[in-house]
Protein backbone atom coordinates (compact mmCIF):
# COMPACT_ATOMS: atom_id res chain seq x y z
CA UNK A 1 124.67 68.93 117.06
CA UNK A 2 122.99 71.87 117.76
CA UNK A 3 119.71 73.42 115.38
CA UNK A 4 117.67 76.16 115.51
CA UNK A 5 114.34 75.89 114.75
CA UNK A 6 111.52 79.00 113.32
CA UNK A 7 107.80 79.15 113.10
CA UNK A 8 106.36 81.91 110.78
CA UNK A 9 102.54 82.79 111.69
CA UNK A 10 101.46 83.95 108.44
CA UNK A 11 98.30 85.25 107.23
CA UNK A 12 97.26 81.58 105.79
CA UNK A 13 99.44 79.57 107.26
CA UNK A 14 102.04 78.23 109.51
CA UNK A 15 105.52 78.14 108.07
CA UNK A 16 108.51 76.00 110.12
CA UNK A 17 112.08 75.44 108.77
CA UNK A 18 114.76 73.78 110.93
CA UNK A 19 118.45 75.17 110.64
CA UNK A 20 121.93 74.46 111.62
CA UNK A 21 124.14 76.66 113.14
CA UNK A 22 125.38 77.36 109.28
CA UNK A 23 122.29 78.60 108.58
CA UNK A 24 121.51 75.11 106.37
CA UNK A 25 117.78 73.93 105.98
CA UNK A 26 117.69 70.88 107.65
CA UNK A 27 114.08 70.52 106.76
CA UNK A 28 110.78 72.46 106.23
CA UNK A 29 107.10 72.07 106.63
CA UNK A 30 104.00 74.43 106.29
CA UNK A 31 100.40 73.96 107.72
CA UNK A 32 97.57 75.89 106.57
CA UNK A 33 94.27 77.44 108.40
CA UNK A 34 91.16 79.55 106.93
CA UNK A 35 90.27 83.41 107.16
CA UNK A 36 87.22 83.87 107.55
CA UNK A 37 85.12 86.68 106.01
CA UNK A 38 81.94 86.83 107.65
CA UNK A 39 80.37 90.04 106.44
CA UNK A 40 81.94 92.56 104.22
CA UNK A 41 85.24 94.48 105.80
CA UNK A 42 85.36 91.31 108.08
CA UNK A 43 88.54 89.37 108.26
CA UNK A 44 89.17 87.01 111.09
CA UNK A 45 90.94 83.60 112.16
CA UNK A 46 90.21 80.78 115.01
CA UNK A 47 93.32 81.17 117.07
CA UNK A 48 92.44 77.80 118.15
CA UNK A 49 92.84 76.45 114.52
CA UNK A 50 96.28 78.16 114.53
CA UNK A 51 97.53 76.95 117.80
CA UNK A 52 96.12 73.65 116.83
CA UNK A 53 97.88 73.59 113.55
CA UNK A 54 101.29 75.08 114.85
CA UNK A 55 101.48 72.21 117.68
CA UNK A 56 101.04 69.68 114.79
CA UNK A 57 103.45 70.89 112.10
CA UNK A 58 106.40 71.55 114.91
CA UNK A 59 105.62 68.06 116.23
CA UNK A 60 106.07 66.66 112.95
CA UNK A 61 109.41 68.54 112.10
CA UNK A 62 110.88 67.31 115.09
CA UNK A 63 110.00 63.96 114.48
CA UNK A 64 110.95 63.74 110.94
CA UNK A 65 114.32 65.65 110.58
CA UNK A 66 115.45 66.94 114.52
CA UNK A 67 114.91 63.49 116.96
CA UNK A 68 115.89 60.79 114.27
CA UNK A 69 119.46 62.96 113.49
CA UNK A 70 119.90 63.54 117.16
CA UNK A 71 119.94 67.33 117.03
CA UNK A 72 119.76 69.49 120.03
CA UNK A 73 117.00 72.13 119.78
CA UNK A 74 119.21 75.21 121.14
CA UNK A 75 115.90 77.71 120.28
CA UNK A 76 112.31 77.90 118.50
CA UNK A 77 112.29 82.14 117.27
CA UNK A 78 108.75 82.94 116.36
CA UNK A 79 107.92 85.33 113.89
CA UNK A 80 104.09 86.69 112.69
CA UNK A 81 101.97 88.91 110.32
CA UNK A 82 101.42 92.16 111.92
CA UNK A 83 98.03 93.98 113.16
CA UNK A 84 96.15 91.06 114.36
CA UNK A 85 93.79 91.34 117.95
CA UNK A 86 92.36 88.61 120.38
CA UNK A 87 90.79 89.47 123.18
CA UNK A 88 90.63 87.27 125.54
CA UNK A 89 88.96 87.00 129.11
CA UNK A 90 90.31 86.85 132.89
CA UNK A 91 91.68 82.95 132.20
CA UNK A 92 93.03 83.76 128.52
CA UNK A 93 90.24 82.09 126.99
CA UNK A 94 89.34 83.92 123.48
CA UNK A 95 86.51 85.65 123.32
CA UNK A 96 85.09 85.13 119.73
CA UNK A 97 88.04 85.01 116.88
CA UNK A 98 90.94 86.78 116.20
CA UNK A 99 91.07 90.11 114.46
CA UNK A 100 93.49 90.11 111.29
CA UNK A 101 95.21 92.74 109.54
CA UNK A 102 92.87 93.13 106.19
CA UNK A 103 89.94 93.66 108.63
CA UNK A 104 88.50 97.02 107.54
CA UNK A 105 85.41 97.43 109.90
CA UNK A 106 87.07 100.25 112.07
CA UNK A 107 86.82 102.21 108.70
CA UNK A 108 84.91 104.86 110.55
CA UNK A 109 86.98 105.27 113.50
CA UNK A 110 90.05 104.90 111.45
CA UNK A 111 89.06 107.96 109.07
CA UNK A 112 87.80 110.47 111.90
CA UNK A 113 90.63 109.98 114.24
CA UNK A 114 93.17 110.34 111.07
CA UNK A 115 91.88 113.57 110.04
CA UNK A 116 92.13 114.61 113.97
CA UNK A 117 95.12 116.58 115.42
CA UNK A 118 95.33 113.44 117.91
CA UNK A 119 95.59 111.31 115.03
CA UNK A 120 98.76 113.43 113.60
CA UNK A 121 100.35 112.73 117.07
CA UNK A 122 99.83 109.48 117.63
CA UNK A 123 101.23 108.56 114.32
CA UNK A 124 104.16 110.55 115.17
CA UNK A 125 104.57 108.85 118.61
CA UNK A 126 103.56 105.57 117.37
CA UNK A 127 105.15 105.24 113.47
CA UNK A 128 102.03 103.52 112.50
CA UNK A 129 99.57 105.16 110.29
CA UNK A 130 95.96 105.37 111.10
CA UNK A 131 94.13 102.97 109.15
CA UNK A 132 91.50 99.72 110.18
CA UNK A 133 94.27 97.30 110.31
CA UNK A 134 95.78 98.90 113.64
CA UNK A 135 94.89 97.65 116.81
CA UNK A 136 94.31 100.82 118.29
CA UNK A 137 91.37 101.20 116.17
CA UNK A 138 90.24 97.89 116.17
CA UNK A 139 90.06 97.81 119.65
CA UNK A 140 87.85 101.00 119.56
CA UNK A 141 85.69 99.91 117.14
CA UNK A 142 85.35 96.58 119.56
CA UNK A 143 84.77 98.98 122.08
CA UNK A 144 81.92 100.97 120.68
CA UNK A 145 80.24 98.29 118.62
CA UNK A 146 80.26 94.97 121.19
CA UNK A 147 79.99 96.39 124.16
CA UNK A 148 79.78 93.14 126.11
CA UNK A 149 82.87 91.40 124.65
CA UNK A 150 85.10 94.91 125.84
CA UNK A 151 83.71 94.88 128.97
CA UNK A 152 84.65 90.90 129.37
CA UNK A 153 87.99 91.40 128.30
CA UNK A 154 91.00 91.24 130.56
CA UNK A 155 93.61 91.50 127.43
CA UNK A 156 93.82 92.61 123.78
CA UNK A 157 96.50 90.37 122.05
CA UNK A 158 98.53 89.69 119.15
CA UNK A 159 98.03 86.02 117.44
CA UNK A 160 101.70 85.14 118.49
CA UNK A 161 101.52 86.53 122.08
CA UNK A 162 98.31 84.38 122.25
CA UNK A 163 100.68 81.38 120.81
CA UNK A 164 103.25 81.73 122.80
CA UNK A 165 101.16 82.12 126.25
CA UNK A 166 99.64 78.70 125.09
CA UNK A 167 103.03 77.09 125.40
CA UNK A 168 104.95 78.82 128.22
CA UNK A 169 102.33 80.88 130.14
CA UNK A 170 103.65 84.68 129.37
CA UNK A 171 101.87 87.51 128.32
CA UNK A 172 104.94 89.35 126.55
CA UNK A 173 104.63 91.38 122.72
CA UNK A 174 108.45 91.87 121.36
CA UNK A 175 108.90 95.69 120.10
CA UNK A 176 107.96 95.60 116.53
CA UNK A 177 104.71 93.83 116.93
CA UNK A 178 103.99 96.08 119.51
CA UNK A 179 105.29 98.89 117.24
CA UNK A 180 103.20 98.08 114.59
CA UNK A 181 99.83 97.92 117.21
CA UNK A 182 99.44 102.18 117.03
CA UNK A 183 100.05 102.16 120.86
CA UNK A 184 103.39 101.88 121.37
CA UNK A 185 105.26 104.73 121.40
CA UNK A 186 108.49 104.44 119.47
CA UNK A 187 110.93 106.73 120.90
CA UNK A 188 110.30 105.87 124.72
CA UNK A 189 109.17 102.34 123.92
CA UNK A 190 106.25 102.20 126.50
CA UNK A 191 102.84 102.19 126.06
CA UNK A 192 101.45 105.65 124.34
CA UNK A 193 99.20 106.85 127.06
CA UNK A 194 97.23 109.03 124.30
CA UNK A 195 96.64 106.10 122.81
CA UNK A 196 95.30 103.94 125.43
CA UNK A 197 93.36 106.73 126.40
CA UNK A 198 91.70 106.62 122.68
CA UNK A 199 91.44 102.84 123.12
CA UNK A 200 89.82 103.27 126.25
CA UNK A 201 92.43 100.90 127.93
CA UNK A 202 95.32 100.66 130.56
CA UNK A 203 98.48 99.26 129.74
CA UNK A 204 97.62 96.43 132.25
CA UNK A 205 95.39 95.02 128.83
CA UNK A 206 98.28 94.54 126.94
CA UNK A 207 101.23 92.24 127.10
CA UNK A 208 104.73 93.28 128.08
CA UNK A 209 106.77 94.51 125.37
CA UNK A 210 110.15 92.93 125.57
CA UNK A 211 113.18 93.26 122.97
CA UNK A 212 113.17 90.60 120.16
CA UNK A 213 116.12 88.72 121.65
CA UNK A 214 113.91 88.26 124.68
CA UNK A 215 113.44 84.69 126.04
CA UNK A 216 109.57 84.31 126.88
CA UNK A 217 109.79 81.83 129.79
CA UNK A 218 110.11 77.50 129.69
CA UNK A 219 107.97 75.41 127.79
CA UNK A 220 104.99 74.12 129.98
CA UNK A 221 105.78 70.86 131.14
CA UNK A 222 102.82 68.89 128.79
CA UNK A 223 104.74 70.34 125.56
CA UNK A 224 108.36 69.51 126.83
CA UNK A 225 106.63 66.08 126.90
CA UNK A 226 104.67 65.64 124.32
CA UNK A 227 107.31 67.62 121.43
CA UNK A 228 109.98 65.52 123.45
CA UNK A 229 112.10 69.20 123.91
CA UNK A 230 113.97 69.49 127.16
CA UNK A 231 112.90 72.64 129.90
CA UNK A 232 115.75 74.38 128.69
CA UNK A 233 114.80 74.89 125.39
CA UNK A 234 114.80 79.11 124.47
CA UNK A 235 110.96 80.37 123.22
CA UNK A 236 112.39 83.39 121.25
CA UNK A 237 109.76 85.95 120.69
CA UNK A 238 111.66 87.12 117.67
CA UNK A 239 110.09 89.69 115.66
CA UNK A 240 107.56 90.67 113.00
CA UNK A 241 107.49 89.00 109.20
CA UNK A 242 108.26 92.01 107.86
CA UNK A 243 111.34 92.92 110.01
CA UNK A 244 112.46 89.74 109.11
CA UNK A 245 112.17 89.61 105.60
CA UNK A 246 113.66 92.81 105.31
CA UNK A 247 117.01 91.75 107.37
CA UNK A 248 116.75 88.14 105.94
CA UNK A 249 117.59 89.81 102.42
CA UNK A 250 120.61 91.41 103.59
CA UNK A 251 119.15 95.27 104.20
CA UNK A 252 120.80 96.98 106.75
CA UNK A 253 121.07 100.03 108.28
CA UNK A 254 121.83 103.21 105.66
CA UNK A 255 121.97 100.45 102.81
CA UNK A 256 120.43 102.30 99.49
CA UNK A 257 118.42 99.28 98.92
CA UNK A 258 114.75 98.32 99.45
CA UNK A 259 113.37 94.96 100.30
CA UNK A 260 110.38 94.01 98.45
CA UNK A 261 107.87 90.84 99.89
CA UNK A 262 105.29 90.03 97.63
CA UNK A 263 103.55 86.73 99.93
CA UNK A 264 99.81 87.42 100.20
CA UNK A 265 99.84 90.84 101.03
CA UNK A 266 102.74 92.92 100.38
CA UNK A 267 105.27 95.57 101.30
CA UNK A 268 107.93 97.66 100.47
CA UNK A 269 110.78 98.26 102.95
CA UNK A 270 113.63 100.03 103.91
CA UNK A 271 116.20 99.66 107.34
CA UNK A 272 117.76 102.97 108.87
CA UNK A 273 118.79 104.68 112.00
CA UNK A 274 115.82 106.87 112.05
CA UNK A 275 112.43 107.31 111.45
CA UNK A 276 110.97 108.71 108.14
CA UNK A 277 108.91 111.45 108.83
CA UNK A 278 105.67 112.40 106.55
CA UNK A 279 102.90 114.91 106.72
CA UNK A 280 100.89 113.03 104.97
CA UNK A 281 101.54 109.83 107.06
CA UNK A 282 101.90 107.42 104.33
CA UNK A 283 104.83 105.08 105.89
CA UNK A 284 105.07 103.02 108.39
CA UNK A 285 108.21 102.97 110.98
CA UNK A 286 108.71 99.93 113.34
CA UNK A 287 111.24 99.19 115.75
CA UNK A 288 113.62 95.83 115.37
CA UNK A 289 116.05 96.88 117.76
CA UNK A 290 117.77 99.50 119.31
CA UNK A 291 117.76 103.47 116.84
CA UNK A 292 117.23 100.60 113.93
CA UNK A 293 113.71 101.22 112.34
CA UNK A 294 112.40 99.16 109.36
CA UNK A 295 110.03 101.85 107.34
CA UNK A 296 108.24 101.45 104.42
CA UNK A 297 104.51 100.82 102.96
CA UNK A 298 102.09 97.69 103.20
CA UNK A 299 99.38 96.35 100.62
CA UNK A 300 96.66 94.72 101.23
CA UNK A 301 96.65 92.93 97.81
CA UNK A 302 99.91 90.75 96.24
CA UNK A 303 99.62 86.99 95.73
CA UNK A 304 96.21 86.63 97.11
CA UNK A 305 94.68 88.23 94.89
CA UNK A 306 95.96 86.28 92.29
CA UNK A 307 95.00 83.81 93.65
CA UNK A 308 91.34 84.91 93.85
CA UNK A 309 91.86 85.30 90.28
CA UNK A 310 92.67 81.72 89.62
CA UNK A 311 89.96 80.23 91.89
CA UNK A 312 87.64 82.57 89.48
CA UNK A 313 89.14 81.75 86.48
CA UNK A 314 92.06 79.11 86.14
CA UNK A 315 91.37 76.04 85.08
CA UNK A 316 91.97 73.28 88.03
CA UNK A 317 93.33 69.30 86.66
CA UNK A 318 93.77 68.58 91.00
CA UNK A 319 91.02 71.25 92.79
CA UNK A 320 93.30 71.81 95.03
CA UNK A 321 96.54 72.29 93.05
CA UNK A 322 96.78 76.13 93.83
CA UNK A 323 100.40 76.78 92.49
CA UNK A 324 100.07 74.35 89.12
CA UNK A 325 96.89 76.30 88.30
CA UNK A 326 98.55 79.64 88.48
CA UNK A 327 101.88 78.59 86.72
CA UNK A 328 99.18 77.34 83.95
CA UNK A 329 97.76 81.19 83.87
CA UNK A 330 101.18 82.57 83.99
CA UNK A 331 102.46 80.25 80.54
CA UNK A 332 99.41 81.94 78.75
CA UNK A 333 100.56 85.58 78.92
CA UNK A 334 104.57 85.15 76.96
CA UNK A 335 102.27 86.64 73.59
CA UNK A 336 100.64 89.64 75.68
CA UNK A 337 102.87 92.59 75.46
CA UNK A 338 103.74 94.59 78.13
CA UNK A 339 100.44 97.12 79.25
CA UNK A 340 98.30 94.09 77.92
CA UNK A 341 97.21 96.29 75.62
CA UNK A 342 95.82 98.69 77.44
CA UNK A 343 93.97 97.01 79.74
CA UNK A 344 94.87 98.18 83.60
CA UNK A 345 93.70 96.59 86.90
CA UNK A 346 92.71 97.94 90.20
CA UNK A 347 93.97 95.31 92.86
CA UNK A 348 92.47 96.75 95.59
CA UNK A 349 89.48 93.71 96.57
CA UNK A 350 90.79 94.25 100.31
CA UNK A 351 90.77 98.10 100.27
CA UNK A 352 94.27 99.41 100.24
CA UNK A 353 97.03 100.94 102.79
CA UNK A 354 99.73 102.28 101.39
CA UNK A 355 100.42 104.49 99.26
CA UNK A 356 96.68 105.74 99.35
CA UNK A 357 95.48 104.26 102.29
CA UNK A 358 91.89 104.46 101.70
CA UNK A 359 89.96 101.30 103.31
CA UNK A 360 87.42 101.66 100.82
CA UNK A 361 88.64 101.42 97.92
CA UNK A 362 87.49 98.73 95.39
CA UNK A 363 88.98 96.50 92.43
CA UNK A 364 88.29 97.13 88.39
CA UNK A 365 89.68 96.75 85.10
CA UNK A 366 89.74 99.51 83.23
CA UNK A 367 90.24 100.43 79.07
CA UNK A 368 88.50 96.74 78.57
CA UNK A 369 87.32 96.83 74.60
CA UNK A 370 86.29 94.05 72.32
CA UNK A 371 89.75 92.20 71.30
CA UNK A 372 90.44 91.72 74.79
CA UNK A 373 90.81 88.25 75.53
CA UNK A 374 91.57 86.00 78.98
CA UNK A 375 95.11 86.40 77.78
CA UNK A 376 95.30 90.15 78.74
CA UNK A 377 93.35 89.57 81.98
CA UNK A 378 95.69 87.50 83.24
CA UNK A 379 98.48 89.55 82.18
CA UNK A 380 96.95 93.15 83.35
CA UNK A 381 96.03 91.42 87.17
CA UNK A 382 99.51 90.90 87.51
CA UNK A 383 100.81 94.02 86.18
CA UNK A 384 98.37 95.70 88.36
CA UNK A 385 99.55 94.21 92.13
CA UNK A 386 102.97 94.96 90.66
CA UNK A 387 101.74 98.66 89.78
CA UNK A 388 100.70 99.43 93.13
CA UNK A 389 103.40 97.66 94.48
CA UNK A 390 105.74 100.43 92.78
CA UNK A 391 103.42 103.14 93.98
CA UNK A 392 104.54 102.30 97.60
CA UNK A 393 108.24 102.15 95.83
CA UNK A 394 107.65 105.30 94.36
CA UNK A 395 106.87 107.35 97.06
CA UNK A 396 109.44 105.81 99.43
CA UNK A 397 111.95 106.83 97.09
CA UNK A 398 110.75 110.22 98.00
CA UNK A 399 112.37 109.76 101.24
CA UNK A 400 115.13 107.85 100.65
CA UNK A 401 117.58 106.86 97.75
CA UNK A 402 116.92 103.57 96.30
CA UNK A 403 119.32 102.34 93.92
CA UNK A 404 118.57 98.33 93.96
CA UNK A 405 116.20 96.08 94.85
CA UNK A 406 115.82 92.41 96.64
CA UNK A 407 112.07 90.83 96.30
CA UNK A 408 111.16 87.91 98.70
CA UNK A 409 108.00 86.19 98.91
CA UNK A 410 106.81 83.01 96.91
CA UNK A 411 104.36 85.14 94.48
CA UNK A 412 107.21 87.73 94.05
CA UNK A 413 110.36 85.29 93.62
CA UNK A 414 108.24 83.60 90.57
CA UNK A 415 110.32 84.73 87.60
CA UNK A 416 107.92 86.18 85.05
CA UNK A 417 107.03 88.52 88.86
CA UNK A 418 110.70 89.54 89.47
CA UNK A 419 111.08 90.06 85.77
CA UNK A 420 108.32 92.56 86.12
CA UNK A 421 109.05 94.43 88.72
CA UNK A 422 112.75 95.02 87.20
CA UNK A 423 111.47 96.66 84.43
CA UNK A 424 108.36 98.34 86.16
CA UNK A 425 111.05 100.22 88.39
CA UNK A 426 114.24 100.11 86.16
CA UNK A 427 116.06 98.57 88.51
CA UNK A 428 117.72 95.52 89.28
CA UNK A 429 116.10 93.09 91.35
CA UNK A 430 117.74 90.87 93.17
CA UNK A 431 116.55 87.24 94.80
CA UNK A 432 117.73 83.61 96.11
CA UNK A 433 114.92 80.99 94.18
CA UNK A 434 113.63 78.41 96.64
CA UNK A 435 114.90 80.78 99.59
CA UNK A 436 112.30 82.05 102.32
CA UNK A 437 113.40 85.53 103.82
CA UNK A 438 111.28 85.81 106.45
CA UNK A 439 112.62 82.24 108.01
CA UNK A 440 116.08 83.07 107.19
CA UNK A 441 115.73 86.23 109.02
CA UNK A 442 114.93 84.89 112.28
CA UNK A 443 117.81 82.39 112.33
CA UNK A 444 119.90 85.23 111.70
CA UNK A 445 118.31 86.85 115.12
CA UNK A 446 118.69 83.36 117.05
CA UNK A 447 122.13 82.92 115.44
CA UNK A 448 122.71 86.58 117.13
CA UNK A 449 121.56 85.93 120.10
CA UNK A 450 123.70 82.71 120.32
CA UNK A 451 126.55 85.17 120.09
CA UNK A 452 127.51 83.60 116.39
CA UNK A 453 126.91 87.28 115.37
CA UNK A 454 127.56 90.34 117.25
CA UNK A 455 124.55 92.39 115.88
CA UNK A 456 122.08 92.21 113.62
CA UNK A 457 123.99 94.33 110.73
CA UNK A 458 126.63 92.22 110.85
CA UNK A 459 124.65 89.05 110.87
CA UNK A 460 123.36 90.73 107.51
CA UNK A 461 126.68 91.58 105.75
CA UNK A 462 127.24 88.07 104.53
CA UNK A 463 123.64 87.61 103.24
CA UNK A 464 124.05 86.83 99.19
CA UNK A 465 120.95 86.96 97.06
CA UNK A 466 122.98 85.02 94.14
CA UNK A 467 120.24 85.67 91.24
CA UNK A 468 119.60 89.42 89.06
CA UNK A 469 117.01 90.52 86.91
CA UNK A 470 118.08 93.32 84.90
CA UNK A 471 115.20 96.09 83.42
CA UNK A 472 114.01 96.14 79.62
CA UNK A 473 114.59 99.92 79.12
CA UNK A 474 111.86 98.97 76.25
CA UNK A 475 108.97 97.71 78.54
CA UNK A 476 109.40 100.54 81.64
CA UNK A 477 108.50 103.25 79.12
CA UNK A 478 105.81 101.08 78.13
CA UNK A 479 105.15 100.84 81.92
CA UNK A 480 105.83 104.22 82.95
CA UNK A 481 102.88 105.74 80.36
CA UNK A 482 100.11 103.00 81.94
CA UNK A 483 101.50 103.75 84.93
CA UNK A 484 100.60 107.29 85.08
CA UNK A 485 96.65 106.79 84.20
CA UNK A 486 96.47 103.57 87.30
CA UNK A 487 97.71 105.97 89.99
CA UNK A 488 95.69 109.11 88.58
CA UNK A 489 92.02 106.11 88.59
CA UNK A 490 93.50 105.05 92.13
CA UNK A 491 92.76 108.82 94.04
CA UNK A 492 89.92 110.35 91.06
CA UNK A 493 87.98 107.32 92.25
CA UNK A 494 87.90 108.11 96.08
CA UNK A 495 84.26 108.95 96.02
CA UNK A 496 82.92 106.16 94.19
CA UNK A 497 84.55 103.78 96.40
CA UNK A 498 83.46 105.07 99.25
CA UNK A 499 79.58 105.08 97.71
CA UNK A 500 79.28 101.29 96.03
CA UNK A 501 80.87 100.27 99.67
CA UNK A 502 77.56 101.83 101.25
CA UNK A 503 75.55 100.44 98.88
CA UNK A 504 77.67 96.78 99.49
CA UNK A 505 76.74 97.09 103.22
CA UNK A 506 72.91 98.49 102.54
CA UNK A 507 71.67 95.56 100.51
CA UNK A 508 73.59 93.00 102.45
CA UNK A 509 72.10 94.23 105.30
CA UNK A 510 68.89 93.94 103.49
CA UNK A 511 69.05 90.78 101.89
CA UNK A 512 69.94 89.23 105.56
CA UNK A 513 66.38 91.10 106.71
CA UNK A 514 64.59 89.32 104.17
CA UNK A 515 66.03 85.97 104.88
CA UNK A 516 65.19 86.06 108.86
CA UNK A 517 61.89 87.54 108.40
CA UNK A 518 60.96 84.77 105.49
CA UNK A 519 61.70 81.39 107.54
């Protein structure tokens, strides 16, 4: 019996589920690893930790559900969060952490080469907007602000290029991570030379970009050994989370349907033959395969910031039962009505992307009085990740029709969530409970690539997302009204963001003066 096996490098976490060629779960298992946040805008990982922790949680699949039930391992797909850089030196050894997505210390860069005509073009060439968590910019702040580390590095990579050279030797990027880097230039799919000349880089300093049915070379003999796997084994580089997700829930090409993933960050997506085009740049458009582009808008801030708002304010029987704590929060808010009153959040404690994509921007609650109570907190910092959630909705809808929706991701698929988001768009919302798209997604590609499928669309047409959630005509009028004041506070604030960040960075800067001068 054959299986196919997928490992999802998330933003907090390894995910692996093991499939059989009927696309059953055989078995799951999920590792975690820290982010690290240094100093304000900094957000990085030890890709160490990661490799570390994805060597031990495929280890343990195998041994628990794949050797025991003698299944043949026909192919391991990978899939990862997007925007992340490592550089590492001559020998591939990192030099310092890796660089993730919600890392907004490029902020400068980011804002002076967006409001440059060279910015216009290279989000035109490139489909990704300008903004701290690409690459591009990351790896020109890294070259203007550690000098040293640039000049010692022999390639800029992506966490699962850095993964996957671990464990077979290549240096090799599949398209849509590459497309979502800012140097990749969608329509000829080769480096953007504009863009490495921004970067101050050659295309030598990046990996090969290779389609996302690509093979990336033979386990290294140490890991055929010690994950008992045979040489033959295929490494898949498979594709990006996002892609994933998005073809995991059934979306494909000209489908009037968006794909919403709520995980810790978020996004809203849609799947065509072509590229959506915007002056203002507000989407992004990466390549899966072949003239099929997944487009859409990312947030910075879905389940993890409710999560920060349980750590803060939940009340914890286990101190480290996350999900119980939250569900507790959740069973509080059945007597808040819809608007909580009155009171409206601000998610935005990572800065934001899309819609507004302004890396400054800040959280608050706002139209707080005096009969407020923890009740309408809890309700109002949901409503408000949902809210922005639907701004990104909103303005993709601009572009193209969307009549229904499918939501994925484990903060999304809760049901009070998908209940929400129904009747915050007045539309129907559909989702599989206890179902993981992104997984699901890259068995379809393996399953493909097997030749079980003939393409990716049709490996989608059969995709069933069993469960609806209709809209409460009622509570999206309710909606719509509160609606209107947190998108007008989310641009009229623009200046004040950008001055309590200075301020952030002044007296942290200070306070770190007066702690090495006062031994």
């Amino acid at each position: 019996m054959k299986c196919i096996i997928t490992i999802e490098l998330g933003t907090n976490g390894i995910r692996v589920f093991a499939y059989d060629l009927s696309g059953r779960i055989i078995g799951s298992m999920k590792g975690h690893y820290p982010t690290f946040h240094t100093e304000p805008d900094h957000s990085e990982q030890d890709p160490e930790q990661i490799f570390i922790t994805t060597l031990y949680v495929l280890k343990n699949i195998l041994n628990e559900y794949i050797h025991p039930k003698k299944y043949e391992v026909a192919s391991i797909c990978f899939s990862a969060s997007m925007h992340s850089v490592l550089a590492v030196d001559k020998n591939g050894n990192p030099l310092g952490y890796a660089i993730t997505w919600a890392d907004n210390r490029a902020k400068k860069e980011a804002q002076e080469l967006r409001n440059s005509s060279l910015g216009k073009k290279l989000y035109e060439a490139t489909g990704t907007p300008i903004h701290p968590m690409s690459p591009l910019v990351k790896i020109a702040w890294i070259r203007h602000n550690n000098k040293e580390r640039f000049r010692l590095t022999s390639k800029f990579l992506s966490i699962k290029t850095y993964i996957i050279h671990q464990l077979t030797g290549e240096y090799i990027i599949d398209y849509s991570i590459a497309s979502a880097t800012g140097l990749m230039n969608i329509h000829t799919v080769n480096w953007e030379e504009d863009a490495l000349q921004y970067a101050g880089i050659t295309a030598n300093q990046l990996a090969v970009p290779a389609p996302v049915f690509t093979a990336a070379g033979k386990l290294k003999k140490a890991y055929q050994q010690s994950l008992r796997l045979p040489a033959e084994t295929k490494i898949l580089i498979g594709s990006s989370d996002g892609c994933l997700a998005t073809l995991g829930d059934g979306i494909i090409k000209g489908a009037e349907k968006a794909s919403i993933t709520i995980e810790d960050s978020g996004a809203v997506r849609v799947m065509g033959s072509t590229v959506l085009k915007d002056e203002q740049m507000r989407f992004f458009n990466y390549l899966l395969t072949d003239n099929c582009y997944v487009s859409g808008g990312p947030t910075n801030n879905g389940g993890n910031i409710f999560e920060w708002f349980t750590r803060q304010f939940g009340e914890f029987t286990n101190p480290f039962d996350m999900e119980n704590s939250m569900q507790q929060l959740m069973e509080e808010v059945d007597n808040v009505p819809a608007g909580s009153d009155g009171l409206l959040f601000l998610p935005y404690l990572l800065g934001e992307r899309a819609p507004i994509w302004n890396a400054n921007a800040r959280g608050a609650y706002f139209g707080l009085n005096i009969k407020h109570e923890r009740r309408h907190f809890i309700r109002a910092t949901i409503e408000g990740i949902l809210y922005e959630i639907y701004s990104i909705g909103k303005t993709l809808g601009e572009q193209r029709s969307i009549n229904s929706l499918s939501v994925n991701g484990s903060f999304g698929t809760i049901p009070f969530c998908s209940q929400l988001i129904a009747d915050i768009f007045n539309k129907p919302v559909w989702v599989r409970q206890q179902f993981h798209s992104v997984s699901f997604g890259a068995w379809l590609l393996s399953a493909t690539e097997m030749g079980i499928y003939k393409s990716l669309d049709d490996a989608a047409q059969p995709v069933e997302l069993p469960n609806v959630f209709r809209p409460n005509k009622q509570h999206h009028a309710v909606y719509a009204d509160y609606f209107g004041i947190f998108e007008k506070l989310s641009t009229k604030l623009f200046d004040e963001f950008e001055a309590i960040g200075n301020l952030q960075k002044k007296y942290a800067h200070s306070n770190k003066t007066l702690i090495y001068d006062n031994p």
